[in-house]
N, C-alpha and C. Protein backbone atom coordinates (compact mmCIF):
# COMPACT_ATOMS: atom_id res chain seq x y z
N UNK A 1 -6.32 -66.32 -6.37
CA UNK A 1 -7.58 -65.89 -5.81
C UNK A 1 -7.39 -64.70 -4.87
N UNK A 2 -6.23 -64.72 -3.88
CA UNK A 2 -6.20 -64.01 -2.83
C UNK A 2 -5.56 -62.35 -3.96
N UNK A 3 -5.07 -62.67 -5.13
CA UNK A 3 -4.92 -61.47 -6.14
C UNK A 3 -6.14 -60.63 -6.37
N UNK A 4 -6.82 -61.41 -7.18
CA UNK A 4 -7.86 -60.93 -7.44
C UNK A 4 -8.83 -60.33 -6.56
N UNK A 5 -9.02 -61.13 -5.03
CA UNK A 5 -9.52 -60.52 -4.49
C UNK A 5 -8.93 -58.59 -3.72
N UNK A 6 -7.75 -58.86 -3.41
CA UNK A 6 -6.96 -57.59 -3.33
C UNK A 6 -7.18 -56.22 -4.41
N UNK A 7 -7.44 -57.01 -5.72
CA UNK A 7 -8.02 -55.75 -6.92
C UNK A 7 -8.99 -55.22 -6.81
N UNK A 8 -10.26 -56.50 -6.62
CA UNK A 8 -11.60 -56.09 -6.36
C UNK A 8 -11.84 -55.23 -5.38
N UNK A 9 -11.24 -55.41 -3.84
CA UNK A 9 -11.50 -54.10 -3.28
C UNK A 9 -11.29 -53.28 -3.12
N UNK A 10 -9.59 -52.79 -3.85
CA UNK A 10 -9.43 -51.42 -4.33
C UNK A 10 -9.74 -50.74 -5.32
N UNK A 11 -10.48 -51.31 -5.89
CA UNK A 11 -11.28 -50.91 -6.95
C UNK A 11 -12.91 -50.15 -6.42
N UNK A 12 -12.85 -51.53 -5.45
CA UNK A 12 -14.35 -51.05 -4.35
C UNK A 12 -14.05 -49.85 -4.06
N UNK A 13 -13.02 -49.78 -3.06
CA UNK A 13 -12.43 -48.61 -2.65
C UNK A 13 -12.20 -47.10 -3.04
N UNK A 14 -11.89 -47.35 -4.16
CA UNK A 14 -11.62 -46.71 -4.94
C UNK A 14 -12.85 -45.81 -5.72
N UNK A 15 -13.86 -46.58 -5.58
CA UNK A 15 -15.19 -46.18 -6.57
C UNK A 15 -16.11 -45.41 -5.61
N UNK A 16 -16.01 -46.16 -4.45
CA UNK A 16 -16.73 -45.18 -3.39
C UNK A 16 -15.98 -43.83 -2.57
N UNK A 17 -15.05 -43.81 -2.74
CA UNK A 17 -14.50 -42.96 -2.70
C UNK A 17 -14.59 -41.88 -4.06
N UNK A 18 -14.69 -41.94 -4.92
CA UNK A 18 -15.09 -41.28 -6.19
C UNK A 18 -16.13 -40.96 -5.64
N UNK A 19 -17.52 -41.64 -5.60
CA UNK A 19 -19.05 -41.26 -5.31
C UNK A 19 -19.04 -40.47 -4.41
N UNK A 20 -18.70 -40.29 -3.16
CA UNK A 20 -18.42 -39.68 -1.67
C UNK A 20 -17.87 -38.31 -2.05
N UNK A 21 -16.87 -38.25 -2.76
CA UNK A 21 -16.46 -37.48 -3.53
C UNK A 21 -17.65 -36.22 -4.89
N UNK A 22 -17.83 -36.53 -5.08
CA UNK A 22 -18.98 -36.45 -6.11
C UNK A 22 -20.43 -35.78 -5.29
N UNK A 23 -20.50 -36.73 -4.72
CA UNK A 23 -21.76 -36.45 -3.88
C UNK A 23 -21.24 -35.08 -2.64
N UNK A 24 -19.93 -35.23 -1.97
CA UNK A 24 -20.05 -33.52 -1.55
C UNK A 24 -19.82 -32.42 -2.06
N UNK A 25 -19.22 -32.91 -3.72
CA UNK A 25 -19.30 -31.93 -4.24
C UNK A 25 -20.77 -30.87 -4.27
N UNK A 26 -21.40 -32.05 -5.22
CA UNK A 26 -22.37 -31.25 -5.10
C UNK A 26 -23.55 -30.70 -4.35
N UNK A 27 -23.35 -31.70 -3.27
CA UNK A 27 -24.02 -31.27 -1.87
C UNK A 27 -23.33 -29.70 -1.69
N UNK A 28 -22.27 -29.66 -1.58
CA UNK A 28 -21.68 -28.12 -1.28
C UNK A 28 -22.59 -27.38 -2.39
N UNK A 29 -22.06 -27.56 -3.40
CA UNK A 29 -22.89 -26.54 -4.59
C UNK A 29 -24.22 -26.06 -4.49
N UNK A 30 -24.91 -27.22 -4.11
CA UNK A 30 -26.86 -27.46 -3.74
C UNK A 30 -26.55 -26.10 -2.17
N UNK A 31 -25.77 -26.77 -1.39
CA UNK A 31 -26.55 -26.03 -0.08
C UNK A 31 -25.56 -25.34 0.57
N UNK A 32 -24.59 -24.59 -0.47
CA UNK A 32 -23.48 -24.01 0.10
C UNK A 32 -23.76 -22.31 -0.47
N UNK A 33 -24.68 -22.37 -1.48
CA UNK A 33 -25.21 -21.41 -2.58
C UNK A 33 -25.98 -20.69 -1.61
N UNK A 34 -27.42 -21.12 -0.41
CA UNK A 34 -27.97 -20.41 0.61
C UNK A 34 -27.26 -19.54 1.04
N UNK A 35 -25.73 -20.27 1.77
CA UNK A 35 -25.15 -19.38 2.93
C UNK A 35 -24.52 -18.26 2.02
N UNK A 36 -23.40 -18.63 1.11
CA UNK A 36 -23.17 -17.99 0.06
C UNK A 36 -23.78 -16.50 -0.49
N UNK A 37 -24.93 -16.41 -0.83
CA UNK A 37 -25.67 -15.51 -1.17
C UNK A 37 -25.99 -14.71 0.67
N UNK A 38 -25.97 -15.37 1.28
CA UNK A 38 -26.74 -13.92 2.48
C UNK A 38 -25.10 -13.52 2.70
N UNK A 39 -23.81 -14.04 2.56
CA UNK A 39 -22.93 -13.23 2.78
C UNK A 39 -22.77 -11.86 1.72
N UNK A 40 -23.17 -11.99 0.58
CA UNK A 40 -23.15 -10.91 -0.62
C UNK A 40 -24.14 -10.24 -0.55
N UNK A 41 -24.01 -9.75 0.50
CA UNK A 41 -24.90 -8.41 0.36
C UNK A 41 -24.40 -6.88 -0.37
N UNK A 42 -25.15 -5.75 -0.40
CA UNK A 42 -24.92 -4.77 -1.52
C UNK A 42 -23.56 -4.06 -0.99
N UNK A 43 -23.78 -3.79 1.19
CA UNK A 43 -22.74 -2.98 1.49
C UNK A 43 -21.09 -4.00 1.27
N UNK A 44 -21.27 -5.63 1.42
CA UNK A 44 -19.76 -6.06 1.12
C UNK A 44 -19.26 -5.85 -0.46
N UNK A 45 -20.50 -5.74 -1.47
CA UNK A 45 -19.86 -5.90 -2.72
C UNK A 45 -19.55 -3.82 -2.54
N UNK A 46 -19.77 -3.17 -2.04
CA UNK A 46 -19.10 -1.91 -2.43
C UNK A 46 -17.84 -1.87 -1.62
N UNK A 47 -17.41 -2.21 -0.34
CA UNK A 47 -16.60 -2.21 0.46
C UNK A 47 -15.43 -2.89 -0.52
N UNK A 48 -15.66 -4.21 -1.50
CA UNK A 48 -14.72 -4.31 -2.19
C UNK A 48 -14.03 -4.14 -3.54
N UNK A 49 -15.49 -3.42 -3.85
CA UNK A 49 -14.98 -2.31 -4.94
C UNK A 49 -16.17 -1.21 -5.07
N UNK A 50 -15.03 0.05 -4.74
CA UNK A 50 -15.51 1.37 -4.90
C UNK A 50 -15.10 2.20 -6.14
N UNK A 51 -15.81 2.85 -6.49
CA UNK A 51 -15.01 3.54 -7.23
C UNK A 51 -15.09 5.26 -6.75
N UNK A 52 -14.21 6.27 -7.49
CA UNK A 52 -14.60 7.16 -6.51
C UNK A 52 -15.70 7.60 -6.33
N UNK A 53 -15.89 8.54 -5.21
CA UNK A 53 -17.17 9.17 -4.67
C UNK A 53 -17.43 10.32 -5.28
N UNK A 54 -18.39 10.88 -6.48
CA UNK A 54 -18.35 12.01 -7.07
C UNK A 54 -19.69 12.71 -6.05
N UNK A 55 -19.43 14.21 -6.34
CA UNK A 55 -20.75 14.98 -5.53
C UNK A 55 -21.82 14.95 -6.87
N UNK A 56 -23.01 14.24 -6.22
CA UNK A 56 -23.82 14.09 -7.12
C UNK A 56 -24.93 15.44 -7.12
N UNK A 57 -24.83 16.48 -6.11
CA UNK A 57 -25.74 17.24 -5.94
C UNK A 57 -25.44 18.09 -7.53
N UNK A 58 -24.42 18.07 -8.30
CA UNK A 58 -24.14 18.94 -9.40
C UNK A 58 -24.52 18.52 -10.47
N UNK A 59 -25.21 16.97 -10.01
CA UNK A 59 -26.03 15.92 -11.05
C UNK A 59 -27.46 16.24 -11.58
N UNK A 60 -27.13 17.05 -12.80
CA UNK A 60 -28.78 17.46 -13.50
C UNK A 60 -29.30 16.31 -14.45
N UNK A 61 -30.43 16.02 -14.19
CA UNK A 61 -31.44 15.27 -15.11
C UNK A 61 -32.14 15.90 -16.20
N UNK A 62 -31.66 16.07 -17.54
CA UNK A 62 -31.94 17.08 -18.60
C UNK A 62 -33.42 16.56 -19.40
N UNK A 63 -32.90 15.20 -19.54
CA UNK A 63 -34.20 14.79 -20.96
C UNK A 63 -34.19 13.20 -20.75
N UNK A 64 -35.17 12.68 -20.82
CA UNK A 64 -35.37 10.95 -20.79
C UNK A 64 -34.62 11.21 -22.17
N UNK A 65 -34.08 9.58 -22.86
CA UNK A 65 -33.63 9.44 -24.10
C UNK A 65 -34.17 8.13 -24.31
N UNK A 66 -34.53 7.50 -22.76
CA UNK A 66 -34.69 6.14 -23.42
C UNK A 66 -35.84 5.30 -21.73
N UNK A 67 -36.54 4.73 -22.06
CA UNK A 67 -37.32 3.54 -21.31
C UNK A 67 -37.32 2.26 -21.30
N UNK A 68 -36.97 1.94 -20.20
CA UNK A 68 -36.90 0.12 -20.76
C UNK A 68 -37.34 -0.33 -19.18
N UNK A 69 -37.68 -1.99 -18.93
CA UNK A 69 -38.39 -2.56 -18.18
C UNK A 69 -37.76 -2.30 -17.13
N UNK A 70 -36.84 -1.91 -16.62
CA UNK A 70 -36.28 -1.72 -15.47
C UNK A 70 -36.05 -0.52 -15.05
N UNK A 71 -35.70 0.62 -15.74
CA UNK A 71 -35.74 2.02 -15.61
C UNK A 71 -35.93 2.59 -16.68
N UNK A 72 -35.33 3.90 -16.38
CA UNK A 72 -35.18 5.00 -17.39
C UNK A 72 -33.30 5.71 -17.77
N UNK A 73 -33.34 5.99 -19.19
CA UNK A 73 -31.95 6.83 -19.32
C UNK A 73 -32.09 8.15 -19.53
N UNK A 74 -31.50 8.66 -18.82
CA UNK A 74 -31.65 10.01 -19.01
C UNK A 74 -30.09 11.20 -19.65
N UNK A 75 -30.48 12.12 -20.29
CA UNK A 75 -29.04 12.67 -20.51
C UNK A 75 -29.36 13.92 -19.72
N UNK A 76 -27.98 13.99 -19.32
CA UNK A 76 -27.82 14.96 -17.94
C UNK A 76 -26.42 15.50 -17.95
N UNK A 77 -25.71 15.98 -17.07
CA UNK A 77 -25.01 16.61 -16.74
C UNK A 77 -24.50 16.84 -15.53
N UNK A 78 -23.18 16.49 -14.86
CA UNK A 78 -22.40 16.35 -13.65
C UNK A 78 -21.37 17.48 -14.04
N UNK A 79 -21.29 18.26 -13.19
CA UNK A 79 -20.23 19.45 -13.14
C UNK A 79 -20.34 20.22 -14.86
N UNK A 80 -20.89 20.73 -15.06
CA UNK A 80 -21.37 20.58 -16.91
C UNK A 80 -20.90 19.92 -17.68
N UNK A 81 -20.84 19.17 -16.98
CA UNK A 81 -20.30 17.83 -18.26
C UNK A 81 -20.98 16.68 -18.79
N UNK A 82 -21.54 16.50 -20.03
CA UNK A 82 -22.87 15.87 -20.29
C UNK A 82 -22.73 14.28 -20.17
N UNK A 83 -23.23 14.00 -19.35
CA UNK A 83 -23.33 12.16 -18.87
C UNK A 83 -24.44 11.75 -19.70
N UNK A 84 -24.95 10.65 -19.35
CA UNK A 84 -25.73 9.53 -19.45
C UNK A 84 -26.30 9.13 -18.31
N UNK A 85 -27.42 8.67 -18.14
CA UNK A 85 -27.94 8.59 -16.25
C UNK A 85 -28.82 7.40 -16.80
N UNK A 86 -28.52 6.19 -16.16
CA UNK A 86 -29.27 4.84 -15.92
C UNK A 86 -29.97 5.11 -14.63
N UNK A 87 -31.30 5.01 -14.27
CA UNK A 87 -32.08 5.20 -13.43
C UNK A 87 -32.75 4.31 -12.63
N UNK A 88 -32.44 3.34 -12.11
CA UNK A 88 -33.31 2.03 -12.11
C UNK A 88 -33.97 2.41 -10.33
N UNK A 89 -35.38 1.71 -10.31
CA UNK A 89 -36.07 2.30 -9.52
C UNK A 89 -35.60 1.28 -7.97
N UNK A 90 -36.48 1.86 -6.55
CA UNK A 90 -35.97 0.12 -5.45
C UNK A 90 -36.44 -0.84 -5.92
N UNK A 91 -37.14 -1.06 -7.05
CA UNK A 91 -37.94 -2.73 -6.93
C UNK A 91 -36.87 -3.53 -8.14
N UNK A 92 -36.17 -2.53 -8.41
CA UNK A 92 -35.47 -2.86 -9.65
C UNK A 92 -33.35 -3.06 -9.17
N UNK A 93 -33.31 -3.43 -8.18
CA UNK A 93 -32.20 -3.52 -7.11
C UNK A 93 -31.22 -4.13 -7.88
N UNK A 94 -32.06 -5.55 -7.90
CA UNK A 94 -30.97 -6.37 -8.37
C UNK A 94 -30.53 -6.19 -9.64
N UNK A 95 -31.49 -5.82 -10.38
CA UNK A 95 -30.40 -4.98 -11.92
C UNK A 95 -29.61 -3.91 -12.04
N UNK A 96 -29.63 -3.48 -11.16
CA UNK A 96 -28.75 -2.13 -11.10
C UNK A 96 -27.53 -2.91 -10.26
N UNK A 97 -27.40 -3.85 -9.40
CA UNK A 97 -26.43 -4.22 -9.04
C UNK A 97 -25.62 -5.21 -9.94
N UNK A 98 -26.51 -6.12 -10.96
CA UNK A 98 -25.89 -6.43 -11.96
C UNK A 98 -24.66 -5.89 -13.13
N UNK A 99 -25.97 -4.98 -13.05
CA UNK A 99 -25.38 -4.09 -14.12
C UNK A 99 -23.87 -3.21 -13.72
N UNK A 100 -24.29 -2.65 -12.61
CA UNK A 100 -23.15 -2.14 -11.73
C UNK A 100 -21.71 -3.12 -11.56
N UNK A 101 -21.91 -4.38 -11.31
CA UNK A 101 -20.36 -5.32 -11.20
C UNK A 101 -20.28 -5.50 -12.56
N UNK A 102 -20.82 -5.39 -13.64
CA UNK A 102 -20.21 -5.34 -15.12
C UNK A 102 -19.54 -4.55 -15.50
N UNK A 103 -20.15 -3.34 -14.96
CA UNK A 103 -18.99 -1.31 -15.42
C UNK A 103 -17.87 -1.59 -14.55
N UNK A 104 -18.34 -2.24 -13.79
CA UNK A 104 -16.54 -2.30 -12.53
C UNK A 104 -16.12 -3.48 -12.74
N UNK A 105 -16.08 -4.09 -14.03
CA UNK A 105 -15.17 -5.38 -14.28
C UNK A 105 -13.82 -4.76 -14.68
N UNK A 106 -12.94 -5.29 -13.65
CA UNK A 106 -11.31 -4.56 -14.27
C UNK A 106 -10.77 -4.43 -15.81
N UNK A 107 -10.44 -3.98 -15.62
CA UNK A 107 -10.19 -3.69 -17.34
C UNK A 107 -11.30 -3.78 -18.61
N UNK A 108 -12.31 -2.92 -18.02
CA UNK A 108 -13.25 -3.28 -19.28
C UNK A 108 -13.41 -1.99 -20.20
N UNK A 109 -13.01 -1.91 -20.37
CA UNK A 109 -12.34 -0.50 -21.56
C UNK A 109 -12.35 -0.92 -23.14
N UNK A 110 -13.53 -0.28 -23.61
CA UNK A 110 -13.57 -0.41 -25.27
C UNK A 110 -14.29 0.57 -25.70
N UNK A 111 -14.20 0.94 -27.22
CA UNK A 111 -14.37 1.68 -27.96
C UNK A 111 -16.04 1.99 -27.97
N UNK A 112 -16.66 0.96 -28.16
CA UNK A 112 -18.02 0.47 -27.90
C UNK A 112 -18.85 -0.04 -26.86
N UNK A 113 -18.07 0.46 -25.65
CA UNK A 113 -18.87 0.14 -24.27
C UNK A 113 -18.50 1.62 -24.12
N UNK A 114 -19.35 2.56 -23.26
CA UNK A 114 -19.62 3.72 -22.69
C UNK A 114 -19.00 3.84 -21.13
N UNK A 115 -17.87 4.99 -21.22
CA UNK A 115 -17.28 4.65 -20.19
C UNK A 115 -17.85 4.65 -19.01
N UNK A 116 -17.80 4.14 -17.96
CA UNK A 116 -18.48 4.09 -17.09
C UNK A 116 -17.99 5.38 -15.79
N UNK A 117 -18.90 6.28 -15.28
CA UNK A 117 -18.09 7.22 -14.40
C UNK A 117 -18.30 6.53 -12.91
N UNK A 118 -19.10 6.61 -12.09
CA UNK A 118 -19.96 6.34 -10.87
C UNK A 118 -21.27 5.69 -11.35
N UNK A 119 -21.34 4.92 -9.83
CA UNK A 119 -22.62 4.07 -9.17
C UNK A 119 -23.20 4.82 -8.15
N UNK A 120 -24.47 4.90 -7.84
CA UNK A 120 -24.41 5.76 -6.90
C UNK A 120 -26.46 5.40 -6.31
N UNK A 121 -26.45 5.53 -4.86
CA UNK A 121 -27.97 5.30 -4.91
C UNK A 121 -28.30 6.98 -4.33
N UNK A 122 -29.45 7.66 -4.37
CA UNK A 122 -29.94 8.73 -3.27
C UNK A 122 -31.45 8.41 -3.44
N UNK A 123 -31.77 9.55 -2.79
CA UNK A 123 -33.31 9.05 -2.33
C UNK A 123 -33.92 11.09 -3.01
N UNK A 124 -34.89 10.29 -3.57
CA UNK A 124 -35.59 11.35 -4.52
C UNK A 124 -36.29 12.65 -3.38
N UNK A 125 -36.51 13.72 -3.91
CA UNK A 125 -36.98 14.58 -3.44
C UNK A 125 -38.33 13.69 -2.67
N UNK A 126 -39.10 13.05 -2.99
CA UNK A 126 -40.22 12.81 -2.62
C UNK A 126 -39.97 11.38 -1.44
N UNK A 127 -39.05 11.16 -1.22
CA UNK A 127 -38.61 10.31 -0.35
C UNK A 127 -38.39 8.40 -0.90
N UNK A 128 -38.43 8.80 -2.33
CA UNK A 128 -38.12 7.02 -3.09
C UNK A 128 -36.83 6.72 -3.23
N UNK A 129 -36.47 5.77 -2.75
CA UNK A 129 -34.73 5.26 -3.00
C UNK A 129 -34.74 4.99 -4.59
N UNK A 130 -33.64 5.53 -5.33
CA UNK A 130 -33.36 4.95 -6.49
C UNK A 130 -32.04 4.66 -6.86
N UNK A 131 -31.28 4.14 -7.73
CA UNK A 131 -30.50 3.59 -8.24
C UNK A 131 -29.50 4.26 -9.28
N UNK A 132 -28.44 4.63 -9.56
CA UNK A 132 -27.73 5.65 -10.78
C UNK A 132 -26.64 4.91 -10.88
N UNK A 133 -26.71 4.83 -12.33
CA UNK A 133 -25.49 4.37 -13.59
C UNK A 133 -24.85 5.57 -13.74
N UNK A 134 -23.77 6.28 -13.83
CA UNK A 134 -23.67 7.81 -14.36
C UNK A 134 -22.39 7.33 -15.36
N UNK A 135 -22.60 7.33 -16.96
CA UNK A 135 -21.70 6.89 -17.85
C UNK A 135 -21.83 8.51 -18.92
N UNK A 136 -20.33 8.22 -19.47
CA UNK A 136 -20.04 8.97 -20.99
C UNK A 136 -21.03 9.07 -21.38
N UNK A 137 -21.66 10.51 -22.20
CA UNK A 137 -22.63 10.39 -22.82
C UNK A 137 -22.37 10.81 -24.13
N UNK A 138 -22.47 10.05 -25.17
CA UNK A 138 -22.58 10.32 -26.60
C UNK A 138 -23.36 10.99 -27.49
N UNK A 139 -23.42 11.76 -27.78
CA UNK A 139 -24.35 12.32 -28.87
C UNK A 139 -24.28 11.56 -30.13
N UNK A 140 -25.92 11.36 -30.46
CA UNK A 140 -26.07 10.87 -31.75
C UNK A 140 -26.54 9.30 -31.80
N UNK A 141 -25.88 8.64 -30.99
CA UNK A 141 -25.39 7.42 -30.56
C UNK A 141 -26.63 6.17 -29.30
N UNK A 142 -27.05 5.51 -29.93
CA UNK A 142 -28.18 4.90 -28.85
C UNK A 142 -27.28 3.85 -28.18
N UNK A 143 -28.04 4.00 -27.10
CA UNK A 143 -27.86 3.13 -25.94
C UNK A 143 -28.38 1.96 -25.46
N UNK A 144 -28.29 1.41 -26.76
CA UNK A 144 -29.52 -0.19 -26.67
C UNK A 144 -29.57 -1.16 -25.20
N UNK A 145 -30.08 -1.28 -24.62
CA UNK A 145 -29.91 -1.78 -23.40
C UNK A 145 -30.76 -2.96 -23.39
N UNK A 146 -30.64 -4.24 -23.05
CA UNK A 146 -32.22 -5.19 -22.84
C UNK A 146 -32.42 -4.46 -21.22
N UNK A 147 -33.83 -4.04 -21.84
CA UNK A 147 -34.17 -3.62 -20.36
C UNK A 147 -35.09 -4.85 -19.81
């Protein structure tokens, strides 16, 4: 008897300790995600990855090529050299920052992804903050995007 009882409560033991377990897990997950997110803001995710700083004033906007729900693409030209320009407007933040930690995933280099040059924000002649993708630009070649 005095066996059995010795099993039963490390077993007790044992199970609530699992649950306790379990339960801060996902208590952390539920209410660890709040604090989480106000530390990721836009200036820590550039502080830990930059890429270089190009002068964008040599950055011409030639021709829209393309529209989609979040911005515009435009083909353009940095130092005469013909880019690609993702345009996404301020209300459109968080996709451009999406989009932005995808081109700066380490090693993402393929034949069929468009190389990525600079990220970059300025504020329009007329005083609107906007958003810039500045990638390889292809001739011939679409740029299917889900916008």
């Amino acid at each position: 008897m005095h066996r059995e009882m010795t099993i039963i409560i490390a077993l007790a033991s044992v199970s609530v300790v699992a649950v306790l377990i379990v339960f801060f897990f996902f208590g952390y997950r539920i209410f660890g995600e709040d604090r989480k997110q106000g530390l990721h803001s836009m200036n820590m995710m550039e502080a830990a990855t930059s890429e270089p700083s190009l002068d964008l004033d040599n950055l011409k906007l030639l021709e829209v090529i393309g529209r989609g729900r979040y911005g515009s693409v435009y083909k353009g030209s940095l130092d005469e050299r013909p880019v690609a320009v993702k345009v996404f407007s301020f209300n459109n933040r968080q996709n451009y920052i999406n989009e932005r930690s995808i081109y700066r995933t380490p090693l993402l280099e393929h034949d069929n992804i468009a190389h990525f040059i600079v990220a970059e924000e300025r504020v329009t002649s007329d005083g609107r903050l906007e958003y810039l993708l500045v990638m390889e630009y292809y001739a011939n070649v679409s740029i299917n995007v889900v916008y």
